[in-house]
Protein backbone atom coordinates (compact mmCIF):
# COMPACT_ATOMS: atom_id res chain seq x y z
CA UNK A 1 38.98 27.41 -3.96
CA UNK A 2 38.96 23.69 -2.76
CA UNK A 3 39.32 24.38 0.70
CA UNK A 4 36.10 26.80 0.19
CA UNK A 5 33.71 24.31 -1.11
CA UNK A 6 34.81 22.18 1.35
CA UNK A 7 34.35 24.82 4.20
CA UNK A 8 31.90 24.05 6.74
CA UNK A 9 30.98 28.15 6.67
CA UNK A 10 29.61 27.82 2.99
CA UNK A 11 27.55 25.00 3.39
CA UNK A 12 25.56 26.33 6.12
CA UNK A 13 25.07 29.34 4.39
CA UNK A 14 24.07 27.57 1.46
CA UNK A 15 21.84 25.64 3.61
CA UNK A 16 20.40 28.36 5.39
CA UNK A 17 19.26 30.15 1.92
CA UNK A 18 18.19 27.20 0.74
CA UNK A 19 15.61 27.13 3.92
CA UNK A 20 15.45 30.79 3.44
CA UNK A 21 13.97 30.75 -0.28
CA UNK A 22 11.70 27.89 0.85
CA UNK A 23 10.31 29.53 3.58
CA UNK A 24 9.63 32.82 1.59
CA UNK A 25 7.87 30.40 -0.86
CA UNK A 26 5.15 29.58 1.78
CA UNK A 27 4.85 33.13 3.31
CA UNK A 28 4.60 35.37 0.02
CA UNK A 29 1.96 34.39 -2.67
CA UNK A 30 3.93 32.67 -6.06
CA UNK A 31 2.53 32.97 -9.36
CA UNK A 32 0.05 30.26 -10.57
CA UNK A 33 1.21 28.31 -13.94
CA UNK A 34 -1.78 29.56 -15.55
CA UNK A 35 -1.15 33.03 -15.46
CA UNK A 36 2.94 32.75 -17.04
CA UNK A 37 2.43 35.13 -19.71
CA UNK A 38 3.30 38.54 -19.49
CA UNK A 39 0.02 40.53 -19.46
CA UNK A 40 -1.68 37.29 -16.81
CA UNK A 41 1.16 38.13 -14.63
CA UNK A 42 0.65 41.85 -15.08
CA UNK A 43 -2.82 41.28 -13.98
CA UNK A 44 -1.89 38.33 -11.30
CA UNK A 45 -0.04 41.08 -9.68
CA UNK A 46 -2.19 44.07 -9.58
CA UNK A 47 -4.46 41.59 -7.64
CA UNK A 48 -2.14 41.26 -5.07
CA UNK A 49 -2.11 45.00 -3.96
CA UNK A 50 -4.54 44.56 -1.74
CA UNK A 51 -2.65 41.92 0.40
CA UNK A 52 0.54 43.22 -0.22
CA UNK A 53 0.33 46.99 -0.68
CA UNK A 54 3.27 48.70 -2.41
CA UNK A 55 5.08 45.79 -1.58
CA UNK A 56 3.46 43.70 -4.63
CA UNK A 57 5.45 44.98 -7.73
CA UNK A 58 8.98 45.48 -6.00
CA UNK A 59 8.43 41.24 -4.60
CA UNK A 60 7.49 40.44 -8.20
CA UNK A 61 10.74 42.34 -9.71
CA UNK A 62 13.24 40.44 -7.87
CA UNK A 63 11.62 37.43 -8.65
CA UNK A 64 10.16 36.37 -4.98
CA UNK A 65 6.30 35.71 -6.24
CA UNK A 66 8.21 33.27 -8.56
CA UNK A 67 10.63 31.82 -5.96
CA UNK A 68 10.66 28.16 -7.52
CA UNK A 69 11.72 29.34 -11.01
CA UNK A 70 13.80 32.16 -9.74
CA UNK A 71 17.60 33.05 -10.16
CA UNK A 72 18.19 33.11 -6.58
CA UNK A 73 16.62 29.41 -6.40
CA UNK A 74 18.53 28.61 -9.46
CA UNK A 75 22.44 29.99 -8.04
CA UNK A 76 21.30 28.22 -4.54
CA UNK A 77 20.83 24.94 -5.91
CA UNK A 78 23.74 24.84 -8.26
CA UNK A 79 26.10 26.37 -5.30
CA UNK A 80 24.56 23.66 -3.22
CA UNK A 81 25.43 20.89 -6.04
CA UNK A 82 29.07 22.40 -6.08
CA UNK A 83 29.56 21.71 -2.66
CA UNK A 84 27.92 18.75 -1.71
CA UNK A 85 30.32 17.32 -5.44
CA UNK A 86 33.48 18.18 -3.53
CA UNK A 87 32.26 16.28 -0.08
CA UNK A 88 31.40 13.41 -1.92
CA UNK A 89 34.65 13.29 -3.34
CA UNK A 90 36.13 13.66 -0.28
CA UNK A 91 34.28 11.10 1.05
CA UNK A 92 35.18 8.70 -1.83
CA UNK A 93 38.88 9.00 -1.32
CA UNK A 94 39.04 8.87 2.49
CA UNK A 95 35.97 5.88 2.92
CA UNK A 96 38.76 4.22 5.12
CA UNK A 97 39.60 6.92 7.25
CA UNK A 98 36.23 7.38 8.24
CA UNK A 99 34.15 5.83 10.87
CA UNK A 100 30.69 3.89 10.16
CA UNK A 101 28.56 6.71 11.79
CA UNK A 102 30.63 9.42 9.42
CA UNK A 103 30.14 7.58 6.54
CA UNK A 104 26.44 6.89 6.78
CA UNK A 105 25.78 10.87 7.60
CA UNK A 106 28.08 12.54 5.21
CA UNK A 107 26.48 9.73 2.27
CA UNK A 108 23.06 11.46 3.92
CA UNK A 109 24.58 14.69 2.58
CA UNK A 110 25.59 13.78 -0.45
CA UNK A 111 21.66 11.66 -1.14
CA UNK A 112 19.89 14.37 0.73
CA UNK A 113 21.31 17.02 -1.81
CA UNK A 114 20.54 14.88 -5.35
CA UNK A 115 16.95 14.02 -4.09
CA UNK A 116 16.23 17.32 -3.45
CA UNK A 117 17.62 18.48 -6.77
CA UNK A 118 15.52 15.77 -8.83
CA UNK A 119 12.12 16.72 -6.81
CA UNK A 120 12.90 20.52 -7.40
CA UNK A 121 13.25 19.23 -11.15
CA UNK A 122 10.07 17.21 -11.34
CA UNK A 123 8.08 20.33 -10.00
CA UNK A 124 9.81 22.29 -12.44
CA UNK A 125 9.01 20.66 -15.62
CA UNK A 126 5.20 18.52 -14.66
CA UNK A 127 4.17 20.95 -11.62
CA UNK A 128 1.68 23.11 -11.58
CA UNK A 129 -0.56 25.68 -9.25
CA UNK A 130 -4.10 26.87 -9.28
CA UNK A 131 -5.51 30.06 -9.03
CA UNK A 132 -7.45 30.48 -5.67
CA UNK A 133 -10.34 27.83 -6.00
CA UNK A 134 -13.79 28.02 -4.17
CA UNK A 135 -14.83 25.63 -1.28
CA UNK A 136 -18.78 25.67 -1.48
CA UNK A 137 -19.84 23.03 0.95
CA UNK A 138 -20.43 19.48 0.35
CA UNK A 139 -19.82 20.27 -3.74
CA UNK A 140 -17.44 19.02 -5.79
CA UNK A 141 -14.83 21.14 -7.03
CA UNK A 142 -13.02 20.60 -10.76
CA UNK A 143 -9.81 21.91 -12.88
CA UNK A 144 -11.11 20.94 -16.82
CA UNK A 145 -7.65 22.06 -17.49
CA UNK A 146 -6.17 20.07 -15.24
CA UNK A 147 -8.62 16.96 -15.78
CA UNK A 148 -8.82 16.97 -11.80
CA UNK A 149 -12.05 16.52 -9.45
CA UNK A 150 -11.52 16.51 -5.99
CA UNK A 151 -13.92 16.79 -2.80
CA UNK A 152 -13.49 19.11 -0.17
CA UNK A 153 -11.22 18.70 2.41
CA UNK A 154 -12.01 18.83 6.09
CA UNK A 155 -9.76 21.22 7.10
CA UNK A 156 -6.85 23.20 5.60
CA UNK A 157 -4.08 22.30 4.53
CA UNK A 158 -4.72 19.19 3.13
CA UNK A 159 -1.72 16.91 1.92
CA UNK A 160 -3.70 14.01 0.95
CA UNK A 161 -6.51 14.77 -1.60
CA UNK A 162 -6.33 11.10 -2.96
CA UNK A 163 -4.59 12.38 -5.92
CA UNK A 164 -0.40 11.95 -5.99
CA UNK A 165 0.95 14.78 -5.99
CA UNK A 166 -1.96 17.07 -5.58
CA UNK A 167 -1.95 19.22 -2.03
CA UNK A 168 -4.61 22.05 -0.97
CA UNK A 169 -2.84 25.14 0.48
CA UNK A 170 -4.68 27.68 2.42
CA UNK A 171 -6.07 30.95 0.91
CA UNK A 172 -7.90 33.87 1.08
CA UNK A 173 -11.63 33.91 2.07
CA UNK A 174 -14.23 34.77 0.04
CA UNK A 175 -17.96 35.41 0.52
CA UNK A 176 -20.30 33.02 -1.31
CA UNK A 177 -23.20 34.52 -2.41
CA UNK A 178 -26.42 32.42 -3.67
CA UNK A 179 -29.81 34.14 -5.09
CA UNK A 180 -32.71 33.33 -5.96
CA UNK A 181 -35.89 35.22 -7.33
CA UNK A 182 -39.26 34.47 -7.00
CA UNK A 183 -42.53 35.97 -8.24
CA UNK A 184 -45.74 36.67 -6.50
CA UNK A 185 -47.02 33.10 -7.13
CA UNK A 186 -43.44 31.36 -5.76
CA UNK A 187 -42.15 30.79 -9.28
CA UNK A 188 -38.55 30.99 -9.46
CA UNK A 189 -37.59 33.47 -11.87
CA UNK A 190 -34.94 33.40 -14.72
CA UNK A 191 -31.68 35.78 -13.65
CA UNK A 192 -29.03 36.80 -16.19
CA UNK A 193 -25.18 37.91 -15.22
CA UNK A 194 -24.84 39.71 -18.63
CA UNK A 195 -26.66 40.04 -21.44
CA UNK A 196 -25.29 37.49 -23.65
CA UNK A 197 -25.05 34.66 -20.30
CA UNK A 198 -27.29 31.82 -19.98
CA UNK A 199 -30.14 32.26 -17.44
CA UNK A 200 -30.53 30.74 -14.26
CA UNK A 201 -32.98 30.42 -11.11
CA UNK A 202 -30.09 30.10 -9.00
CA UNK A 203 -27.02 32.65 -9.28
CA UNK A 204 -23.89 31.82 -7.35
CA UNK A 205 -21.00 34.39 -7.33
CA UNK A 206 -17.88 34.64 -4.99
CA UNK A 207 -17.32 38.03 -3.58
CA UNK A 208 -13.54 39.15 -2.62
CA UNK A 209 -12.15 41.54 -0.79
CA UNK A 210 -10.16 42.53 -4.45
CA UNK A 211 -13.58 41.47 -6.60
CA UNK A 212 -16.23 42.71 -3.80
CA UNK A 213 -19.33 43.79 -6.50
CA UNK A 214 -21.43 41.63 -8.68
CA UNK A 215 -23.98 42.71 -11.05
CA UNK A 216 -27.07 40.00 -12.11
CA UNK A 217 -30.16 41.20 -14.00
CA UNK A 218 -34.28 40.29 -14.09
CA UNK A 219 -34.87 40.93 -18.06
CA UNK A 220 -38.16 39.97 -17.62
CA UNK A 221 -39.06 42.98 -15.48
CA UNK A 222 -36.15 45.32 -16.66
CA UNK A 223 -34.58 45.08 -13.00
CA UNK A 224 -30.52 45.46 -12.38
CA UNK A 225 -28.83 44.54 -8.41
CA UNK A 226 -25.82 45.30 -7.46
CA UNK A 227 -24.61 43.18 -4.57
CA UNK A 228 -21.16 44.64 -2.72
CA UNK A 229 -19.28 43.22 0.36
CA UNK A 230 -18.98 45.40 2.70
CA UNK A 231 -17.16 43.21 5.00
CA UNK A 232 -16.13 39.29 5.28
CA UNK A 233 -16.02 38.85 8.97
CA UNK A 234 -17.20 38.03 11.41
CA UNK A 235 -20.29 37.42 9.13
CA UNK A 236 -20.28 38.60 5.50
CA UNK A 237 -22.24 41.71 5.40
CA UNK A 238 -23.88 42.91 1.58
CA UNK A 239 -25.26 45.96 0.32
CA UNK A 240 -27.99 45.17 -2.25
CA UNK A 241 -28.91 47.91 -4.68
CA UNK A 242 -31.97 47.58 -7.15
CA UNK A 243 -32.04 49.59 -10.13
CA UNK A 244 -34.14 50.35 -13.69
CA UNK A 245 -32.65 49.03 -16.58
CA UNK A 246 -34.06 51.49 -18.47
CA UNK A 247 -33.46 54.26 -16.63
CA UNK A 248 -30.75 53.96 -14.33
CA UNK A 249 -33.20 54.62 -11.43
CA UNK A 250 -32.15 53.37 -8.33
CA UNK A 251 -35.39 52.00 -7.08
CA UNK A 252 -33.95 50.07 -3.40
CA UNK A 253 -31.00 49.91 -1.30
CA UNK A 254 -30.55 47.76 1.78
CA UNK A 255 -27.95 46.29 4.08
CA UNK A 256 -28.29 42.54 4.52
CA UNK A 257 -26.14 40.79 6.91
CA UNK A 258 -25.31 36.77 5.79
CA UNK A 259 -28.59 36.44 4.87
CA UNK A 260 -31.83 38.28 3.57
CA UNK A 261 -34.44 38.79 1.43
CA UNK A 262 -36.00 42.23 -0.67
CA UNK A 263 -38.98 42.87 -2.52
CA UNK A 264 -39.92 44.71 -5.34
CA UNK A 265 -42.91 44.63 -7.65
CA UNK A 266 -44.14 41.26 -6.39
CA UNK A 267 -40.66 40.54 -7.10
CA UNK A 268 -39.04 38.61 -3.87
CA UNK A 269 -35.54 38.49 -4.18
CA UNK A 270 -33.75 36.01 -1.89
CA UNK A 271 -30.13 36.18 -1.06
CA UNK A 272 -27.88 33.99 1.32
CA UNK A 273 -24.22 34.45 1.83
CA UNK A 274 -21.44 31.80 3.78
CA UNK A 275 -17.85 32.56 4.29
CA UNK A 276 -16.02 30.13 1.76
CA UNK A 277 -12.36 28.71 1.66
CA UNK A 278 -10.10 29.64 -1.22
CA UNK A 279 -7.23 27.42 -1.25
CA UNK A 280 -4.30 27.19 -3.99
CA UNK A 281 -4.23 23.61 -5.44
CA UNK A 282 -1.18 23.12 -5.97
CA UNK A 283 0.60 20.00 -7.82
CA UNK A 284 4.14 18.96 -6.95
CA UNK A 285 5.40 15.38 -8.21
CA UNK A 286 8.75 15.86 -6.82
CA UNK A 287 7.61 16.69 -3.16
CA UNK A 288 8.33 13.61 -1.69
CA UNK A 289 11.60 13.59 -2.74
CA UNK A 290 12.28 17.16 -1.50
CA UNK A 291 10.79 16.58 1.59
CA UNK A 292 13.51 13.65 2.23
CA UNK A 293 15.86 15.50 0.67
CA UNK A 294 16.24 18.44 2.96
CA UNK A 295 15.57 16.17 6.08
CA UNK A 296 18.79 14.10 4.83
CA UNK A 297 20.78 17.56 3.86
CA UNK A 298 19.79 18.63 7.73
CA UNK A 299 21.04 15.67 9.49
CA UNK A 300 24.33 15.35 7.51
CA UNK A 301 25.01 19.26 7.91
CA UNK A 302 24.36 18.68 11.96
CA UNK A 303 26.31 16.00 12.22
CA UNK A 304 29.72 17.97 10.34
CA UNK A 305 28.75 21.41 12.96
CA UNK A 306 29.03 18.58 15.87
CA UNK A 307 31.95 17.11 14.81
CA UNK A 308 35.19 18.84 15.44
CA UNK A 309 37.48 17.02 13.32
CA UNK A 310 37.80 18.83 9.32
CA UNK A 311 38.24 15.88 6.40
CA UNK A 312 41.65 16.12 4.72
CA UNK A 313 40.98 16.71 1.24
CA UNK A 314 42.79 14.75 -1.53
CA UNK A 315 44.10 18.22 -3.40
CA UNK A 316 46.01 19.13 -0.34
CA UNK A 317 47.87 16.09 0.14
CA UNK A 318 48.72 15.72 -3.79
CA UNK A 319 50.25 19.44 -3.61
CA UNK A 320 52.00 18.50 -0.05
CA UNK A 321 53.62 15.34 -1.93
CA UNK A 322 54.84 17.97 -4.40
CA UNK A 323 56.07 20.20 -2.63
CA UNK A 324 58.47 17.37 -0.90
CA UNK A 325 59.41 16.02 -3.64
């Protein structure tokens, strides 16, 4: 058992699914905090079918949407602690025997694997993630749950937001739509996304490729438009449908590609669309420490697959003394 944790084998492998579990993390999209309960994460995950296909409820039953909280993380992590315990011994007991340069990279190990441990722990308990949240240019974006209100980024990823902690990931896209009506005389009319929502003169809506229709209304003139994206790129193109509250009547159809305008009535309606970012906002406390923490567990594993000499270990010479005695 001792001379297995202390095997060079098992700590690579450990290693190596360590890197494994945290590469899968940034590949495969991981539940948000905010959608933890059972029927959310029912719902989080029939989203995902259209990324992921079939593929979306087998990930999600062996726990790799939820890599950070998962069992395999979990067994990884205390399998890594198990190891790196019986180096540190070993390094304890033989300090003399050791040169400067062994010392300083196997005490990289052994520091590499806590930090990592406490940063996995800080995300654990304080982290959080975000839902996809919309980038509409030069507007601030906010979390209320979150108390958080941060500008858009230049570009994507973004690991400084100002905020510690806080990091933009990248997304999926989404189609921003904006509309406006206006009457005959250039008044800007009042639209209505449901019946019991506040009116506007300006309606905003994201369109996705899971979410791609929208329905606003014109009370005033008993008018209903559907708006459906047809496609994102190159250039977000919408079909815009007009229809009779009262009747159901479909009274206009066209196709309108980024931009366009239809009229009806003395009714101009006015629609522009822009391809929009939707990163994950994601906050980590204990990244920093992870981050130094895996480049420390790399070095000291390097250095002990580059060195050719194996540590004595301390139960191995107590049994030899035994056995002469």
């Amino acid at each position: 058992m001792w001379k297995a944790l202390t095997s060079k084998a098992l700590l690579i492998a450990v290693l190596s699914a360590l890197c494994l579990l945290l590469l899968l993390s940034g590949l495969l999209p991981q539940i948000p905090s905010a959608t933890a309960d059972t029927v959310a994460y029912a719902r989080w995950v029939a989203e995902l079918k259209g990324d992921l296909g079939s593929w979306a409820e087998p990930l999600a039953a062996v726990q790799l949407l939820q890599i950070r909280t998962s069992l395999w993380l979990r067994l990884t992590l205390a399998l890594l602690v198990l190891v790196v315990a019986a180096r540190a011994y070993i390094l304890i007991t033989g300090w003399e025997t050791l040169t400067r340069t062994q010392r300083w990279l196997q005490s990289a190990l052994c520091a590499g694997a806590a930090l990592f441990v406490i940063g996995w722990g800080l995300h654990t308990v304080w982290g959080w993630s975000s839902v996809e949240q919309l980038l509409w240019p030069d507007r601030d974006f906010t979390l209320p749950e979150h108390g958080l209100s941060l500008s858009p980024p230049a570009r994507l990823p973004s690991l400084w937001t100002g905020r510690y902690g806080v990091y933009l990931l990248p997304g999926d896209e989404a189609a921003g739509l904006e509309v406006q009506a206006l009457d005959a005389d250039g008044q800007l009319l009042a639209l209505q996304r449901s019946l019991h929502s506040e009116p506007q003169t300006t309606y905003r809506v994201a369109l996705t490729r899971n979410q791609p229709d929208t329905f606003f209304a014109l009370p005033t003139l008993g008018l209903i438009f559907r708006v459906n994206l047809q496609t994102l790129t190159p250039e977000p193109q919408l079909q815009l449908q007009l229809y009779r509250s009262a009747s159901g009547e479909l009274v206009a159809q066209t196709t309108i590609e980024k931009s366009g305008t239809i009229f009806s009535e003395d009714v101009r309606v006015r629609l522009d669309s822009i391809r929009l970012e939707r990163p994950h906002v994601v906050y980590n406390p204990g990244a920093p420490l992870e981050a130094l923490g895996l480049a420390l567990l790399v070095i000291g594993a390097a250095d002990m697959l580059r060195s050719k000499a194996t540590p004595a270990t301390a139960p191995d010479a107590t049994e030899q003394t035994q056995t002469e005695e």
